[in-house]
N, C-alpha and C. Protein backbone atom coordinates (compact mmCIF):
# COMPACT_ATOMS: atom_id res chain seq x y z
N UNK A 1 0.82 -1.19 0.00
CA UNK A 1 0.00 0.00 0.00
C UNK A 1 0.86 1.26 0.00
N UNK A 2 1.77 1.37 1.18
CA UNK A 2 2.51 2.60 1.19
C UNK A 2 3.38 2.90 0.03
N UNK A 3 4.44 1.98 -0.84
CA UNK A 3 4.79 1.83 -1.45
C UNK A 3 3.70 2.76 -3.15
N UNK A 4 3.10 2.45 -3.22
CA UNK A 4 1.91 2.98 -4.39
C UNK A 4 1.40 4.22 -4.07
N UNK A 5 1.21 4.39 -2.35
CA UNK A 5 0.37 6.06 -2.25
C UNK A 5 1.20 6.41 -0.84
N UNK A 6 1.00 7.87 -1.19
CA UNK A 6 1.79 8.60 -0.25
C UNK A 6 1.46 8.19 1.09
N UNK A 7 2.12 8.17 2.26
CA UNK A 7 1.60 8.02 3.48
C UNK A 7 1.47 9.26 3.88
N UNK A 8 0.13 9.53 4.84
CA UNK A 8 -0.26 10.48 5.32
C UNK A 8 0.87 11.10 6.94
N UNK A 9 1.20 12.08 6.91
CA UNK A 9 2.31 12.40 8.14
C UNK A 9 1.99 11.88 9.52
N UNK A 10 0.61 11.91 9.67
CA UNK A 10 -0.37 12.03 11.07
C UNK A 10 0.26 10.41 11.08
N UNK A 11 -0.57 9.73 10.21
CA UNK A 11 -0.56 7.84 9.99
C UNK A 11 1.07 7.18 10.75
N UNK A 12 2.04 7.67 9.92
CA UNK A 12 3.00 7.30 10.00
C UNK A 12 3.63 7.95 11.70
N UNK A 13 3.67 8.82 11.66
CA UNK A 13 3.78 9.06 13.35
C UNK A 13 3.30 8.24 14.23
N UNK A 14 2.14 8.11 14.09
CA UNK A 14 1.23 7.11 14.47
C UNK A 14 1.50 5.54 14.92
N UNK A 15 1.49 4.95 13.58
CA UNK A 15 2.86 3.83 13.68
C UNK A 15 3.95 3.64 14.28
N UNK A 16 5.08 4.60 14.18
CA UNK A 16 5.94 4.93 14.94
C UNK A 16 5.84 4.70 16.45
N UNK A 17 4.83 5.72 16.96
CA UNK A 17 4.30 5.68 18.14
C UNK A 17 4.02 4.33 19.00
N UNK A 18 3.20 3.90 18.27
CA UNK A 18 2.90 2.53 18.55
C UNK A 18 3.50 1.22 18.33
N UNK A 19 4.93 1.49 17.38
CA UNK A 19 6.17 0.95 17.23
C UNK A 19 6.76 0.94 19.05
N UNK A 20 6.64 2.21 19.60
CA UNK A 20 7.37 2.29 20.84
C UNK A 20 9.17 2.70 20.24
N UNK A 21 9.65 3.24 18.99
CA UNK A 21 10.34 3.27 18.83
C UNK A 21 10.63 4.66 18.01
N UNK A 22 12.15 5.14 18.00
CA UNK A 22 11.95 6.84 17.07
C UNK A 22 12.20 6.40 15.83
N UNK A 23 11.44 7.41 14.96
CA UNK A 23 11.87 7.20 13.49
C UNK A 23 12.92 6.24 12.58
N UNK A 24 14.20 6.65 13.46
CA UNK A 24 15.62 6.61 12.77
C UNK A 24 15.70 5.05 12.68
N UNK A 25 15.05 4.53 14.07
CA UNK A 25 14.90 2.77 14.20
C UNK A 25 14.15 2.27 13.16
N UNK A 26 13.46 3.41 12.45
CA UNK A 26 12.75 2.11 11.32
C UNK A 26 13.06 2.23 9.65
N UNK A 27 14.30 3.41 9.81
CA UNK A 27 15.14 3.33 8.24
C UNK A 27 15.56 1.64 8.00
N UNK A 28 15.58 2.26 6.77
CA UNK A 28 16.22 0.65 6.09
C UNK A 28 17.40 1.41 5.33
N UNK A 29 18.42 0.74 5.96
CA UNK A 29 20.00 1.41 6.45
C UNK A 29 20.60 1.32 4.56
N UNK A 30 20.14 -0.08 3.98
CA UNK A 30 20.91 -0.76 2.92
C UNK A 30 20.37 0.28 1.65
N UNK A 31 19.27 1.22 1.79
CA UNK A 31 18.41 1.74 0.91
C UNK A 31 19.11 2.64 0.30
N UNK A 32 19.27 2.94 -1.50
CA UNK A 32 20.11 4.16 -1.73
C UNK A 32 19.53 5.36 -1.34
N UNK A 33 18.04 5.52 -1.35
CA UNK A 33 17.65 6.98 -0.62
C UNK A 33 18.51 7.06 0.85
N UNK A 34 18.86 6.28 1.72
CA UNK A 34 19.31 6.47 3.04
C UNK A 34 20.93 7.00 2.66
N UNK A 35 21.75 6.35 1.47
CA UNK A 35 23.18 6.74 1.72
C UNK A 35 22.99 8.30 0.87
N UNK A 36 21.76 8.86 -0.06
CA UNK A 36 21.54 9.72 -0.91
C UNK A 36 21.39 10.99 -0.14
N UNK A 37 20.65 10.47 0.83
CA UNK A 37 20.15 11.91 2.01
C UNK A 37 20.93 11.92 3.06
N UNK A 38 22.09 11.21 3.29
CA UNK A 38 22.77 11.47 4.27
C UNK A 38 22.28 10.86 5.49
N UNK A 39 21.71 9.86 5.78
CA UNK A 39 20.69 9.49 6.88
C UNK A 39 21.33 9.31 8.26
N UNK A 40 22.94 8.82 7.62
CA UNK A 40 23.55 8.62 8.39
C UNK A 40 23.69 9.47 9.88
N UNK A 41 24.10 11.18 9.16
CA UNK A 41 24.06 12.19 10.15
C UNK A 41 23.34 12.19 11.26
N UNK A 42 23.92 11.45 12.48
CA UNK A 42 23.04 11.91 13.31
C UNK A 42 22.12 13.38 14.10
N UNK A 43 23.05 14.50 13.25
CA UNK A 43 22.00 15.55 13.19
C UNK A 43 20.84 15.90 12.68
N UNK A 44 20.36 15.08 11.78
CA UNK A 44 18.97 14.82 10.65
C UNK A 44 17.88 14.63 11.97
N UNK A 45 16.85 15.50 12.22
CA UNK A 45 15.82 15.70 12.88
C UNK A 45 14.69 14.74 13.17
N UNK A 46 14.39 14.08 13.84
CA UNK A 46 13.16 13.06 13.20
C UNK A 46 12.16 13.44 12.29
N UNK A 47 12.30 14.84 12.39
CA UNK A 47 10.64 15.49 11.57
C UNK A 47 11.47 15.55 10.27
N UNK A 48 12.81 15.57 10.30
CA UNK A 48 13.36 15.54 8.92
C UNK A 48 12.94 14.14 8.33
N UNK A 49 13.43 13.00 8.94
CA UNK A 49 13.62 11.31 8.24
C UNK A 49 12.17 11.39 8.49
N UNK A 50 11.22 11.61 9.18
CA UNK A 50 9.88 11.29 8.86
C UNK A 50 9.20 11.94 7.26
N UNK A 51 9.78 13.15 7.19
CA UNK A 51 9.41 13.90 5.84
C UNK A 51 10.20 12.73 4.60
N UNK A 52 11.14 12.73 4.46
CA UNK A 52 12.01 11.69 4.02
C UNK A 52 11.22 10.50 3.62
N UNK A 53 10.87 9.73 5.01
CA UNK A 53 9.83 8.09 5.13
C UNK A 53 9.09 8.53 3.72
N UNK A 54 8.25 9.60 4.03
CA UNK A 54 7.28 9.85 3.01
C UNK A 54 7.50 10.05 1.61
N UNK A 55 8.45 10.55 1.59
CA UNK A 55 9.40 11.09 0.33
C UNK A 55 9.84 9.99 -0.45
N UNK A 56 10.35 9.06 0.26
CA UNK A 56 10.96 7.96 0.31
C UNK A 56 10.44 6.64 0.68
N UNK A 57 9.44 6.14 0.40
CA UNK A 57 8.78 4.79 1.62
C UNK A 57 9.80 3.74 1.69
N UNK A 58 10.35 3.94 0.47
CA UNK A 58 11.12 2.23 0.50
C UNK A 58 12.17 2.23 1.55
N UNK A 59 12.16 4.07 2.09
CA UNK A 59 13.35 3.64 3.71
C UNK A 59 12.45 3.31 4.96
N UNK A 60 11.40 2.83 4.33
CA UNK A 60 10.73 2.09 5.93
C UNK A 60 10.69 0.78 6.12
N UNK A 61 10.95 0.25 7.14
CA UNK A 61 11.32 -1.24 7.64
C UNK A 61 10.16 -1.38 7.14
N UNK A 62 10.22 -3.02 7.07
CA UNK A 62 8.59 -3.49 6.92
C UNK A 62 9.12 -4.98 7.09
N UNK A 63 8.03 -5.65 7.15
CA UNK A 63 6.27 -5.40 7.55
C UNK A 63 5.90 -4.62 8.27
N UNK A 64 5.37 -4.17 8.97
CA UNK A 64 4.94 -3.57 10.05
C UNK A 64 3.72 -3.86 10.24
N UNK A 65 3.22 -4.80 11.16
CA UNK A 65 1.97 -5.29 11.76
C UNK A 65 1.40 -4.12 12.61
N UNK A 66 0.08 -4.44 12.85
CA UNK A 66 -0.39 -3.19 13.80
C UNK A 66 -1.89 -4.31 14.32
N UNK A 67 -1.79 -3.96 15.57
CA UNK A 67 -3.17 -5.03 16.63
C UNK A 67 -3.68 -3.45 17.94
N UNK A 68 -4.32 -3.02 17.15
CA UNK A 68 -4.97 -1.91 18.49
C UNK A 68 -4.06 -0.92 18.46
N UNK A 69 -3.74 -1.12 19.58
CA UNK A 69 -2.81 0.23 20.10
C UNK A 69 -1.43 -0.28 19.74
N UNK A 70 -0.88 -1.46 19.26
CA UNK A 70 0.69 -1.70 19.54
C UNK A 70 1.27 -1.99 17.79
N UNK A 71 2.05 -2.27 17.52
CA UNK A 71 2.76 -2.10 16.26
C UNK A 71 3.98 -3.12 16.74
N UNK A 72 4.10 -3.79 15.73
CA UNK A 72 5.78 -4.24 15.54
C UNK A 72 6.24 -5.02 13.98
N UNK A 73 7.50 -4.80 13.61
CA UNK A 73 8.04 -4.83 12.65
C UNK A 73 8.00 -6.29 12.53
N UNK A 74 7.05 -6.67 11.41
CA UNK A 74 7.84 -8.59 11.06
C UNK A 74 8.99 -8.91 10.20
N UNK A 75 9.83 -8.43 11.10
CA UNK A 75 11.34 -9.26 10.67
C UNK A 75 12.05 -9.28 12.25
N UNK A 76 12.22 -10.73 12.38
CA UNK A 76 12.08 -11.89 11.37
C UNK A 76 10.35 -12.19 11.59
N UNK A 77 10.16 -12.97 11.08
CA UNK A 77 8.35 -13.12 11.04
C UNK A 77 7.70 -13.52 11.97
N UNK A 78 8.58 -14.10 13.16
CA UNK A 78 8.60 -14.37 14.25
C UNK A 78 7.97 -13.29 15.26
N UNK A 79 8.81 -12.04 15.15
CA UNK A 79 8.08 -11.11 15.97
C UNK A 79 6.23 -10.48 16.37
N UNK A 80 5.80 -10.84 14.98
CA UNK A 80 4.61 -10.93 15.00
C UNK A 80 3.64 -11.75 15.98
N UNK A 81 4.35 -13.01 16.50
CA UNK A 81 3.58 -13.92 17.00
C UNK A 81 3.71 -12.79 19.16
N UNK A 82 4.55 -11.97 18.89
CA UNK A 82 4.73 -10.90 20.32
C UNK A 82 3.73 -10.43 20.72
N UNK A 83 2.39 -9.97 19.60
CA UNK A 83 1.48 -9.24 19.83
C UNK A 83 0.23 -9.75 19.41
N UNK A 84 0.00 -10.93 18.74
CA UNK A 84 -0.71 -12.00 18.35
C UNK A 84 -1.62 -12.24 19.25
């Protein structure tokens, strides 16, 4: 889905949130947008790499499951069965 249409800013915060984790934890490190924008810098803002996520989806981890209020990344596929 995200991949095809923009993600909405609110949504993805959202996720995040309920990840329990900041932004930067859910780049995907190997991605050329991540070595393109410098992601590395740890001065890059979260509201920056979140603008970015959007800009960019393919630097978001995935899967990303979501059950209510909680979120977690399936890799390995295992983690999913945490909130199951």
């Amino acid at each position: 889905m995200y991949l095809d249409e923009k993600l909405e800013k609110d949504f993805l915060k959202e996720i995040i949130q309920k990840l329990g984790i900041s932004p930067r934890d859910l780049l995907r490190t190997g991605e050329s947008a991540y070595k393109e924008n410098n992601l590395k810098d740890s001065n890059i803002s979260d509201e920056e790499i979140i603008n970015l996520m959007i800009e960019y989806s393919k630097l978001i981890e995935r899967p990303i499951y979501v059950k209510g209020s909680k979120a977690i990344v399936g890799r390995p596929p295992e983690n999913v069965l945490k909130i199951v």
